[in-house]
N, C-alpha and C. Protein backbone atom coordinates (compact mmCIF):
# COMPACT_ATOMS: atom_id res chain seq x y z
N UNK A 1 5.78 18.54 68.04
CA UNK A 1 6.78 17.70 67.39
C UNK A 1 7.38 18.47 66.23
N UNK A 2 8.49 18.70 66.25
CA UNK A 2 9.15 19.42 65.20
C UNK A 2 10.14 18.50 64.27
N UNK A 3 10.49 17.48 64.75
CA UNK A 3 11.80 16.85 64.47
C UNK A 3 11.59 15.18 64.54
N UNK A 4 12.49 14.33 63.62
CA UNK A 4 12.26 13.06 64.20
C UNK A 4 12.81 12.22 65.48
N UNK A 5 13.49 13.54 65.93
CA UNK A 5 13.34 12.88 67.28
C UNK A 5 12.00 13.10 68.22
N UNK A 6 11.42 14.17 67.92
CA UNK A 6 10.32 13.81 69.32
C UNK A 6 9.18 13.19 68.42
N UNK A 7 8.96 13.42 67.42
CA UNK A 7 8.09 11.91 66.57
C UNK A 7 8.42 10.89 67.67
N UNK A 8 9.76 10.53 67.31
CA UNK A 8 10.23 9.24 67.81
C UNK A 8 9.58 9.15 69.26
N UNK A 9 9.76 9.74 70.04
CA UNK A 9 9.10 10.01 71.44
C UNK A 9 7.95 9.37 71.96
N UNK A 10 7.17 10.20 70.62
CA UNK A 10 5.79 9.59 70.70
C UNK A 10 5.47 8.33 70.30
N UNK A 11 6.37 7.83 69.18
CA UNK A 11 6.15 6.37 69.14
C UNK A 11 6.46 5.32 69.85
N UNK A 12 7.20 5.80 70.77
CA UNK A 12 7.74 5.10 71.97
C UNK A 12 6.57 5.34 73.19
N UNK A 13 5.79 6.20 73.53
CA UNK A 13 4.41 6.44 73.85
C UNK A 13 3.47 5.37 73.35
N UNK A 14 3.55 5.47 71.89
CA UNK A 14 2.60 4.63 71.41
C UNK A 14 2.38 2.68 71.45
N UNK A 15 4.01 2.50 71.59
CA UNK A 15 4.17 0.92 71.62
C UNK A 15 3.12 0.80 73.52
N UNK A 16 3.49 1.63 74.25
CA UNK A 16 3.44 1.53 75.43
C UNK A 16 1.53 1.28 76.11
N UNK A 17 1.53 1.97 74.91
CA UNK A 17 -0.42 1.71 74.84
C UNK A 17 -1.28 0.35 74.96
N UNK A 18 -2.35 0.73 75.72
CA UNK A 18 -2.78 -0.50 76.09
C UNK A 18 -3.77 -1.31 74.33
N UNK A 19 -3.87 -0.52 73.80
CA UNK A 19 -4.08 -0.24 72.43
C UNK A 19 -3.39 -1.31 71.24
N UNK A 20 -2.09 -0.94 71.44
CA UNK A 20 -0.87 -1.59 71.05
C UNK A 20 -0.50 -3.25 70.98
N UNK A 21 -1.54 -3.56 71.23
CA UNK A 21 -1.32 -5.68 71.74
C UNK A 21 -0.64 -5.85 69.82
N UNK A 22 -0.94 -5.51 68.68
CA UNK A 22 -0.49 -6.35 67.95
C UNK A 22 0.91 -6.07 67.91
N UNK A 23 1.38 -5.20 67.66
CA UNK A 23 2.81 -4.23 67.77
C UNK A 23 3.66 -5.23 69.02
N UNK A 24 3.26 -5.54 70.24
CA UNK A 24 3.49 -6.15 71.36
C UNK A 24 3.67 -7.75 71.06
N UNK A 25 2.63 -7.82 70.15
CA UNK A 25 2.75 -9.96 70.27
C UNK A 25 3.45 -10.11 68.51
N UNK A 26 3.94 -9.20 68.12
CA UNK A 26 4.58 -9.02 66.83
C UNK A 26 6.13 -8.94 67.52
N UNK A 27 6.36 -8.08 68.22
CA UNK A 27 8.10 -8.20 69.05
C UNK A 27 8.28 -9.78 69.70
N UNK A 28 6.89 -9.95 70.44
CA UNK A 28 7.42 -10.99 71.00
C UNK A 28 7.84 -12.25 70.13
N UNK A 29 6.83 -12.26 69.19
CA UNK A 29 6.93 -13.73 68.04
C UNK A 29 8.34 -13.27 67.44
N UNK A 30 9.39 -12.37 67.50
CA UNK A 30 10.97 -12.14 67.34
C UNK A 30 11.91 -12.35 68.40
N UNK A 31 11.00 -11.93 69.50
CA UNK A 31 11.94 -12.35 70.58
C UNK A 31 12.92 -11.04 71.32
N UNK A 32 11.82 -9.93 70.84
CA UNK A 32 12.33 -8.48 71.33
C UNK A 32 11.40 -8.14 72.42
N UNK A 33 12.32 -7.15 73.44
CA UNK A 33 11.20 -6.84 74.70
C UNK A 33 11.57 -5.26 74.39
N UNK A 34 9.99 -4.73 73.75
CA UNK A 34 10.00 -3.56 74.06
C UNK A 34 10.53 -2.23 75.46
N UNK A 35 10.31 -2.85 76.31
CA UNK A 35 10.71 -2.30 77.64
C UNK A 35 11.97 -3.01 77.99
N UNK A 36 12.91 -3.35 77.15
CA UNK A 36 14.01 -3.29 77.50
C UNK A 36 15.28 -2.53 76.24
N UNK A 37 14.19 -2.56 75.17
CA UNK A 37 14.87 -1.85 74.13
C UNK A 37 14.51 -0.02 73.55
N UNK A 38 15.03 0.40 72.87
CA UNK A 38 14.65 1.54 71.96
C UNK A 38 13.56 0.85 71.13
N UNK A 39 12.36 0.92 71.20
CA UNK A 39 11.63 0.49 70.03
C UNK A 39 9.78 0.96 70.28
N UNK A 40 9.88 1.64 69.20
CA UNK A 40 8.34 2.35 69.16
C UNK A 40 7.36 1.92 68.05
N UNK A 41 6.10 2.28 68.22
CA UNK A 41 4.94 1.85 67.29
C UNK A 41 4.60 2.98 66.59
N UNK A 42 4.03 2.82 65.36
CA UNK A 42 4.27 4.03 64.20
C UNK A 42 2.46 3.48 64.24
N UNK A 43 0.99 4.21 64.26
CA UNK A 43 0.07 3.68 63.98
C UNK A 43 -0.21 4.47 62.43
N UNK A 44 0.45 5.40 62.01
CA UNK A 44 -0.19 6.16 61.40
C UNK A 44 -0.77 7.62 61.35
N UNK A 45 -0.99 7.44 62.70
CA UNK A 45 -2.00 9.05 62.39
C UNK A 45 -1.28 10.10 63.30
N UNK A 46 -0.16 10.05 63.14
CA UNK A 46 0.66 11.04 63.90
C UNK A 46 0.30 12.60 63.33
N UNK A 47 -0.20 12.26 62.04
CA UNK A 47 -0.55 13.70 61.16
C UNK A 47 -1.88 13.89 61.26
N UNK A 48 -2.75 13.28 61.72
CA UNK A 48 -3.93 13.71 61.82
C UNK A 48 -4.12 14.49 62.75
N UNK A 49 -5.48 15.93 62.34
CA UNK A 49 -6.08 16.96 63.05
C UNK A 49 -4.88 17.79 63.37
N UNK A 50 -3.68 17.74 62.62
CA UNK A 50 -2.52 18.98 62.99
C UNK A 50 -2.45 19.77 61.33
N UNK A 51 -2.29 20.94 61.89
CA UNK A 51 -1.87 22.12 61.01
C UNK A 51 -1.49 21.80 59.53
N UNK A 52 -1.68 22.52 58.05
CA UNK A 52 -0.77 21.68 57.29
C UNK A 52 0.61 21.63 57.03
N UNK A 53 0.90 22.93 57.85
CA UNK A 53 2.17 23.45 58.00
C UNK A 53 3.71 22.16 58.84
N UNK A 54 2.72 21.56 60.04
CA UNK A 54 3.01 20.33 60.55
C UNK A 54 2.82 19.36 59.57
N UNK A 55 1.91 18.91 58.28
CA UNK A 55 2.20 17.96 57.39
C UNK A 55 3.29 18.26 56.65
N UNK A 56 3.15 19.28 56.18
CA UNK A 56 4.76 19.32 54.90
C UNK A 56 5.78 19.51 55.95
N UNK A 57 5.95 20.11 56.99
CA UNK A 57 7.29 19.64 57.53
C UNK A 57 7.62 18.26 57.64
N UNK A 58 6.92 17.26 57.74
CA UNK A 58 7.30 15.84 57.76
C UNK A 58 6.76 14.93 56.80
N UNK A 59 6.60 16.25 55.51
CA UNK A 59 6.46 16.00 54.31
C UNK A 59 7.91 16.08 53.77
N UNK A 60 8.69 17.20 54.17
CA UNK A 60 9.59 17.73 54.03
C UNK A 60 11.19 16.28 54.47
N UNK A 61 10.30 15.91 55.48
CA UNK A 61 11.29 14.79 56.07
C UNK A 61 10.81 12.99 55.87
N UNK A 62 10.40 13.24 55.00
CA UNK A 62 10.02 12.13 53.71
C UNK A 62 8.89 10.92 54.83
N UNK A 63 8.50 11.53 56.21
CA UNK A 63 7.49 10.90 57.19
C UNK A 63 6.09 10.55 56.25
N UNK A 64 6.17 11.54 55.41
CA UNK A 64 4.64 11.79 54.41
C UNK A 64 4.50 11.76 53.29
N UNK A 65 3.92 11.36 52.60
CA UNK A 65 3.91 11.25 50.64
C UNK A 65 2.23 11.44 50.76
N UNK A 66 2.29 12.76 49.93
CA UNK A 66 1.14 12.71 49.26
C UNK A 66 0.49 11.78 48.59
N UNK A 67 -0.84 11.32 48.72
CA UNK A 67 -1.70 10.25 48.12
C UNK A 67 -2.53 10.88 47.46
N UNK A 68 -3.42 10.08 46.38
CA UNK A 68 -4.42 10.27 45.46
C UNK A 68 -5.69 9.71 46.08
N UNK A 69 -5.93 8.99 47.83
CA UNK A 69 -6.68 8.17 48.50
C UNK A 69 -7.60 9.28 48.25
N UNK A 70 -8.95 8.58 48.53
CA UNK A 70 -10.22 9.92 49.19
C UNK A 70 -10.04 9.97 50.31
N UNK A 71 -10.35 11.72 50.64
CA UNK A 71 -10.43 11.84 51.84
C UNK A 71 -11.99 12.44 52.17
N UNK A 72 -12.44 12.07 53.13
CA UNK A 72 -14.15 12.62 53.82
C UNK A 72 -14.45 13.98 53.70
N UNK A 73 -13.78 14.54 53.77
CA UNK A 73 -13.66 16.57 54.44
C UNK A 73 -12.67 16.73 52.75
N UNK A 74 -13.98 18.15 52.53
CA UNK A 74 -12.91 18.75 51.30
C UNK A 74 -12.31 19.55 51.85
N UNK A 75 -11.02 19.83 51.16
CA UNK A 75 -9.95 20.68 51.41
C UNK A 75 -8.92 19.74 52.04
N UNK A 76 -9.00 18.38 52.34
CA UNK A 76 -8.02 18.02 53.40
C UNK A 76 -7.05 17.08 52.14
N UNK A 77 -5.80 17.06 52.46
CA UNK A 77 -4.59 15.65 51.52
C UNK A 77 -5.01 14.32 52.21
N UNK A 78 -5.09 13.31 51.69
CA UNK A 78 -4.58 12.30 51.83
C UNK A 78 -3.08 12.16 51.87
N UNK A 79 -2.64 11.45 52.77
CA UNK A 79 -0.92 10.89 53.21
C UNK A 79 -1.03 9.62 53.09
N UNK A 80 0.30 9.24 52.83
CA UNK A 80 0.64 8.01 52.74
C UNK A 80 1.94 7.63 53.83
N UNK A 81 1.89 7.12 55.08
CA UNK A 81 3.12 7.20 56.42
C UNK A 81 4.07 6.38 56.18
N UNK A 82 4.98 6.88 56.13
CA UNK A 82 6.41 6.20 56.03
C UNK A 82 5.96 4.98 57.72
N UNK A 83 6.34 3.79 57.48
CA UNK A 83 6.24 3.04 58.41
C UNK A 83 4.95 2.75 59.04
N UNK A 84 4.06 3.30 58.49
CA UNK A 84 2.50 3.01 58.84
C UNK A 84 1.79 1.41 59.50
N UNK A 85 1.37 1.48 60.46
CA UNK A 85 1.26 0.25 61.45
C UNK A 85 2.67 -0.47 61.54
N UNK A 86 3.89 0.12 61.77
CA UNK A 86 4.83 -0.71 62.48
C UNK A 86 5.62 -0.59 63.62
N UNK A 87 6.53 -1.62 63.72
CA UNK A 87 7.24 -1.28 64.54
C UNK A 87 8.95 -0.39 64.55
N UNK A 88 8.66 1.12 65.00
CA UNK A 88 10.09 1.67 64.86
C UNK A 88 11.34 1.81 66.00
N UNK A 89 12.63 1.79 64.79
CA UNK A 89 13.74 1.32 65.68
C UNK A 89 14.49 2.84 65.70
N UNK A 90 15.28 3.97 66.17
CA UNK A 90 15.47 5.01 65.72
C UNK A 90 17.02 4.73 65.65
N UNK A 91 17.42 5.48 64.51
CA UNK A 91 19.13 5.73 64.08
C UNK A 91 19.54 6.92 64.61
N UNK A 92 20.68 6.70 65.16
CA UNK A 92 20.85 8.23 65.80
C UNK A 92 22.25 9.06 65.27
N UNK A 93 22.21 9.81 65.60
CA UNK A 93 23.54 10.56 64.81
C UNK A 93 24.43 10.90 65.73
N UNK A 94 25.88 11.27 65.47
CA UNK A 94 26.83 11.43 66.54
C UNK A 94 26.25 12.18 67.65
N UNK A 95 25.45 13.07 67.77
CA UNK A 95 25.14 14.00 69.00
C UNK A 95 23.86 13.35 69.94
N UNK A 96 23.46 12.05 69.33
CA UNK A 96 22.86 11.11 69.58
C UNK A 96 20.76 11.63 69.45
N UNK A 97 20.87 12.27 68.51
CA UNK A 97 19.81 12.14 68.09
C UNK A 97 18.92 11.50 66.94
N UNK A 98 17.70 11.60 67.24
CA UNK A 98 16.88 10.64 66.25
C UNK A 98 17.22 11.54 64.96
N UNK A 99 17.69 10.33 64.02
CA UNK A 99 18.12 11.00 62.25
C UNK A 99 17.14 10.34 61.29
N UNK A 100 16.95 8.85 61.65
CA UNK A 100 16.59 8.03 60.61
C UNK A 100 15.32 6.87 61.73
N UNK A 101 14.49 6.36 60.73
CA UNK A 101 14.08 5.14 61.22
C UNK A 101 14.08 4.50 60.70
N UNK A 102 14.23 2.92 61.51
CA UNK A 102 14.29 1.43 60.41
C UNK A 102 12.67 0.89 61.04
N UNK A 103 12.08 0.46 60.32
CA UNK A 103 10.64 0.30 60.45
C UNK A 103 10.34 -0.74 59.93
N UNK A 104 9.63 -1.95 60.67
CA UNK A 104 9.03 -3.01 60.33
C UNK A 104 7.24 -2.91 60.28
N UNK A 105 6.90 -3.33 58.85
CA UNK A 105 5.61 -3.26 58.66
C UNK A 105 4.94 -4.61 58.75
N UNK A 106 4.95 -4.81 60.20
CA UNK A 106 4.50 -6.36 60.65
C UNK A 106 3.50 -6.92 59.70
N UNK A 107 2.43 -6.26 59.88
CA UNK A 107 0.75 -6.37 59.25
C UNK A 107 0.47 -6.88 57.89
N UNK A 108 1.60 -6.50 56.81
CA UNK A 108 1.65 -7.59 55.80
C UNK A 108 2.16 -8.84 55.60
N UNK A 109 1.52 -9.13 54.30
CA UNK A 109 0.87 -10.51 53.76
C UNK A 109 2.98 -11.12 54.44
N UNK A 110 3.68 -10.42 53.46
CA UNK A 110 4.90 -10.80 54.39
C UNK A 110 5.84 -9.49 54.72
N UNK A 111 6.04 -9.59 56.23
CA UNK A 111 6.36 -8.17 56.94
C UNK A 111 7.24 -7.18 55.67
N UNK A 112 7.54 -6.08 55.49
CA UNK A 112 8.33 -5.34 55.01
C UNK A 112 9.15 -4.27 55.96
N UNK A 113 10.45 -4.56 55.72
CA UNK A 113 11.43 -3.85 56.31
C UNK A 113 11.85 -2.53 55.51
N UNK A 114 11.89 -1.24 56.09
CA UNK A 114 12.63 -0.17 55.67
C UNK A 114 13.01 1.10 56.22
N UNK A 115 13.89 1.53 55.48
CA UNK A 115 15.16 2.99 56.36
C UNK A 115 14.21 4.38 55.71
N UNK A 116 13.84 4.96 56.49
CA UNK A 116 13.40 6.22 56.17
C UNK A 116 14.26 7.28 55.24
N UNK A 117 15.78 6.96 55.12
CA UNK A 117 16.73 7.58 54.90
C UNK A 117 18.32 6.94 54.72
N UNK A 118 19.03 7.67 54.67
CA UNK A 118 20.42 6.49 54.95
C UNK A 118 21.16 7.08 55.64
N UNK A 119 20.88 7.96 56.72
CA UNK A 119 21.54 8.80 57.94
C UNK A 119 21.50 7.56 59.18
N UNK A 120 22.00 7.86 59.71
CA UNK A 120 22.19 7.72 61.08
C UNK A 120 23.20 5.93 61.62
N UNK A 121 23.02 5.97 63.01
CA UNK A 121 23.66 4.52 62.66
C UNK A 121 22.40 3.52 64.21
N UNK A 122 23.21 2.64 64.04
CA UNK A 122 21.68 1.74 64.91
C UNK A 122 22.82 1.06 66.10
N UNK A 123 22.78 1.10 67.04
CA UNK A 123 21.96 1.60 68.09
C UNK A 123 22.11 3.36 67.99
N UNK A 124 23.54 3.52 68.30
CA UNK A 124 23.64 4.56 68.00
C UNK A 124 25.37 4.82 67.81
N UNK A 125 26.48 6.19 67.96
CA UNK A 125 27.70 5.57 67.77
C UNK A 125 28.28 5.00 68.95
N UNK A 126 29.14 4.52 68.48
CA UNK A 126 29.75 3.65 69.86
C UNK A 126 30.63 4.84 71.16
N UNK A 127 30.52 4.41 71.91
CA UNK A 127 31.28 5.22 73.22
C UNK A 127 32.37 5.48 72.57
N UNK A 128 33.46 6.06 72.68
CA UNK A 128 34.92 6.55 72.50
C UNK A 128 35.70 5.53 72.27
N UNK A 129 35.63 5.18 74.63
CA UNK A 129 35.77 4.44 74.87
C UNK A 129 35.86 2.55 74.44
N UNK A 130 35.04 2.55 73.61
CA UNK A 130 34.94 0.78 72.81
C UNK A 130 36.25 0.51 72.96
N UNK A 131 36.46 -0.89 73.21
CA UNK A 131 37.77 -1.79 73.07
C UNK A 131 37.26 -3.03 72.25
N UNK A 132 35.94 -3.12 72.38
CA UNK A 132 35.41 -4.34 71.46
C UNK A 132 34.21 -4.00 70.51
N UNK A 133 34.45 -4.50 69.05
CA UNK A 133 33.03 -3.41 68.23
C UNK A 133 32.85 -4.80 67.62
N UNK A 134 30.96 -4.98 67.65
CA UNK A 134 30.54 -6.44 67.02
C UNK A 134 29.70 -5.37 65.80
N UNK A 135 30.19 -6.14 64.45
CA UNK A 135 29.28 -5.39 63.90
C UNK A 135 28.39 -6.30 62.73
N UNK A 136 27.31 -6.02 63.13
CA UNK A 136 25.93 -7.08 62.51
C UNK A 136 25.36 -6.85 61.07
N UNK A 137 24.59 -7.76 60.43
CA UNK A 137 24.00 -7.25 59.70
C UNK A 137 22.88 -6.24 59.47
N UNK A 138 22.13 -6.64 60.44
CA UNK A 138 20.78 -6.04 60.68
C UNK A 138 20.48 -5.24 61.74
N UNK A 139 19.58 -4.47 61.92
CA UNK A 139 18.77 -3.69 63.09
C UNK A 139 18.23 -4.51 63.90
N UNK A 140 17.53 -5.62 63.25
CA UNK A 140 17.24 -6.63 64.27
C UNK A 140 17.93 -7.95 65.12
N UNK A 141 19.11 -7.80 64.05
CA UNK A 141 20.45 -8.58 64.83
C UNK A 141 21.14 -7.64 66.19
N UNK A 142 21.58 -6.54 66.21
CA UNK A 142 21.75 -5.70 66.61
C UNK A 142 21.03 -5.61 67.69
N UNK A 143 19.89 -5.46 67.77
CA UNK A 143 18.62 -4.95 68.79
C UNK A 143 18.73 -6.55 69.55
N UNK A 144 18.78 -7.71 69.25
CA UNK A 144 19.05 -9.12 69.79
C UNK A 144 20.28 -9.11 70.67
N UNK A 145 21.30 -8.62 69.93
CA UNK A 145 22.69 -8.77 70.91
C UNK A 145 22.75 -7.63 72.12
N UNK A 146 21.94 -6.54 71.69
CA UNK A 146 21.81 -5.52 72.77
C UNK A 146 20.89 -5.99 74.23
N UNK A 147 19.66 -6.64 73.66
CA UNK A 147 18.72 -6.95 74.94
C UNK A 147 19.21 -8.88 75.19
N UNK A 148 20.27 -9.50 74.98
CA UNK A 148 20.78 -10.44 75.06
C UNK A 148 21.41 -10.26 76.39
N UNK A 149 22.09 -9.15 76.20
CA UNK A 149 23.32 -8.69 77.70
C UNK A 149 24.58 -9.51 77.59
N UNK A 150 24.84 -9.69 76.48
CA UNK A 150 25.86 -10.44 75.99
C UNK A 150 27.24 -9.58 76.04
N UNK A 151 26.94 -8.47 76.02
CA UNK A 151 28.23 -7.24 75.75
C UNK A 151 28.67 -6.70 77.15
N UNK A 152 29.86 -6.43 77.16
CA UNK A 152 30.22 -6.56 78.54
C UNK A 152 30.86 -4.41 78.39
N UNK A 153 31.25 -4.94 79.62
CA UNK A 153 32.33 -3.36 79.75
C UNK A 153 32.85 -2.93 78.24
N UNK A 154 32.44 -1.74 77.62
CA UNK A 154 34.16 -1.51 76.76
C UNK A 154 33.71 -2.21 75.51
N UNK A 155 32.29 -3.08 74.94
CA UNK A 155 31.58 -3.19 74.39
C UNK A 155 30.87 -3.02 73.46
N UNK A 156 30.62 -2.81 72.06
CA UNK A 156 29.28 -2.05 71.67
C UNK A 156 28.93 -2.76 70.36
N UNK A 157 28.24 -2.65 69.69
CA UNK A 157 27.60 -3.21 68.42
C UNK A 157 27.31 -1.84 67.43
N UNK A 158 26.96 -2.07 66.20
CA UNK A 158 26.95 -1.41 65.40
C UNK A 158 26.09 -2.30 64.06
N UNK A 159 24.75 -2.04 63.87
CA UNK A 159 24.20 -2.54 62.29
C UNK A 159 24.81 -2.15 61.37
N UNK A 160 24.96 -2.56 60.45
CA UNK A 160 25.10 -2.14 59.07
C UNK A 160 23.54 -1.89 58.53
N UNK A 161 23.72 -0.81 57.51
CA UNK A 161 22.57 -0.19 57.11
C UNK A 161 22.13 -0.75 55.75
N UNK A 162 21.31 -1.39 56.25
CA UNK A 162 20.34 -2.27 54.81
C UNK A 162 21.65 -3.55 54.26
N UNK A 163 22.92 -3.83 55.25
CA UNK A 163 23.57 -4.85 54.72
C UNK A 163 25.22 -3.81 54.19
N UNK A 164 24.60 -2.70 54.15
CA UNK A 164 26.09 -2.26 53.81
C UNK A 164 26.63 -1.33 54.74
N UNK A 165 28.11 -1.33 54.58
CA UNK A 165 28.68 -0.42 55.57
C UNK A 165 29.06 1.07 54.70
N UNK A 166 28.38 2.17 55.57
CA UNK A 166 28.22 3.28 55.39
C UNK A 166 29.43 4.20 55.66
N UNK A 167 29.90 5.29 54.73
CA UNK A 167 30.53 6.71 55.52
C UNK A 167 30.40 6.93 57.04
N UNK A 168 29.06 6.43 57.93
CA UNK A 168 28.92 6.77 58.91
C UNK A 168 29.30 6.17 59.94
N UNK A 169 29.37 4.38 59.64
CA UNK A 169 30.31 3.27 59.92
C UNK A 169 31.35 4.02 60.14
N UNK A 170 32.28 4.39 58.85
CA UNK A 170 33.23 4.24 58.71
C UNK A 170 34.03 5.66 60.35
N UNK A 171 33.37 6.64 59.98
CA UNK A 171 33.55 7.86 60.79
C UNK A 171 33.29 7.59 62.55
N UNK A 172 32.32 6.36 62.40
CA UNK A 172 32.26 6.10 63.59
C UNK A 172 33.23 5.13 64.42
N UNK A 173 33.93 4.30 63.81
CA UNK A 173 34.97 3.42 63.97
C UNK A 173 36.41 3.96 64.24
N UNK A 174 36.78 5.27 63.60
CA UNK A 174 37.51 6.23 63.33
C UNK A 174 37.93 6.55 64.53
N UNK A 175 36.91 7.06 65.50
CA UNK A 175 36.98 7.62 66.48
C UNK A 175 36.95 7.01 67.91
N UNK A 176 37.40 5.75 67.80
CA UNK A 176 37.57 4.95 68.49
C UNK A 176 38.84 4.77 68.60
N UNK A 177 39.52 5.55 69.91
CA UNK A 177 40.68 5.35 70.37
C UNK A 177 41.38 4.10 70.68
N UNK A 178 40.27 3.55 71.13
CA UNK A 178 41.02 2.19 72.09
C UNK A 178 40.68 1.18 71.36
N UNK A 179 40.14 1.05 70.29
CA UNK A 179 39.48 -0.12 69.96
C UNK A 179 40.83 -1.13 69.62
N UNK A 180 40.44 -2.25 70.27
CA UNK A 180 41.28 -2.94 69.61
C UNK A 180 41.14 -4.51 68.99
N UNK A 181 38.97 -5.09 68.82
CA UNK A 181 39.70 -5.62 67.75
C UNK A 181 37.76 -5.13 67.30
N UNK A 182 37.48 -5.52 66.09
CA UNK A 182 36.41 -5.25 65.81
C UNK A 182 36.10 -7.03 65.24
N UNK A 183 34.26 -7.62 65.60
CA UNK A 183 34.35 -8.73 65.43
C UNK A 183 32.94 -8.44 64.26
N UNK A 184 32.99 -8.87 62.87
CA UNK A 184 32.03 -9.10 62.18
C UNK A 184 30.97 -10.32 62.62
N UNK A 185 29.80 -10.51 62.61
CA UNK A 185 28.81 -11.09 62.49
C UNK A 185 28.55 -11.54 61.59
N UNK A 186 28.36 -12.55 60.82
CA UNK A 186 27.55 -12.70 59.11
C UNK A 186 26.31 -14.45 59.55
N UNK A 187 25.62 -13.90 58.46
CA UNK A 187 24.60 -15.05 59.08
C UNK A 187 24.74 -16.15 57.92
């Protein structure tokens, strides 16, 4: 794994685990079907028993924060995982790779939502092609209208990132030849 896209890979591996039931009855109590969407499980230990050279690179890509935790074995860091026991959604960038993740941390007292970064856009950018752009508040609004099948031909959706519309919005809308009308969402 070099990159957050094949991270991403593996967390999409990981939802798929027979392992995985809370991650699984956590989508469902939302009303998301993993196997019909982009959506992976983050457990945590993606950094464990690898190189440290493999930690600071995704130290480097803010996956890791050094901790003050104990660790068992001297010589080893404690980490602290960006998205640790949740569920991840990946942002992708025009060439349609993994840039960013939006990550739900089911397991607390009350879930916590957050962007690894402020790259990328969710699902991902729209076809050229779009004649119709719905654009939502959320990742999880978004991820609803996508596995809904509500969007037809010529179609596409677009989150806004944490509620606001981004440079990347904006560049992505841009390039939409045909579009001709764009429909906001607000809740």
């Amino acid at each position: 794994m070099k990159d957050l896209h094949s991270l991403y890979l593996s967390f999409e591996t990981g939802i798929r685990s027979s392992k995985a039931v809370d991650p699984k009855r956590y989508l469902e109590s939302i009303g998301l079907n993993y196997t019909e969407l982009r959506i992976g499980f983050n457990s945590g230990q993606f950094h464990h028993r690898q190189p440290q050279e493999f930690k600071d690179h995704f130290e480097s890509l803010g996956m890791l924060t050094k901790s003050e935790a104990g660790v068992n074995q001297e010589g080893l860091m404690a980490y602290t995982v960006f998205g640790r026991y949740g569920v991840i959604f990946p942002l992708m960038d025009k060439h349609n790779q993994v840039v960013n993740y939006f990550a739900i941390r089911f397991k607390m007292a009350s879930p916590i939502e957050e962007y690894l970064n402020d790259k990328g856009l969710y699902p991902s950018y729209p076809h050229p092609s779009t004649k119709t752009l719905y654009i939502v508040p959320t990742v999880l609004d978004g991820a609803s209208l996508l596995q809904s099948k509500a969007l037809e031909n010529k179609e596409a959706v677009l989150a806004l990132h944490d509620g606001k519309f981004l440079d990347q919005h904006r560049e992505a809308i841009s390039q939409l030849e045909h579009l001709e009308q764009i429909i906001i969402i607000k809740r």
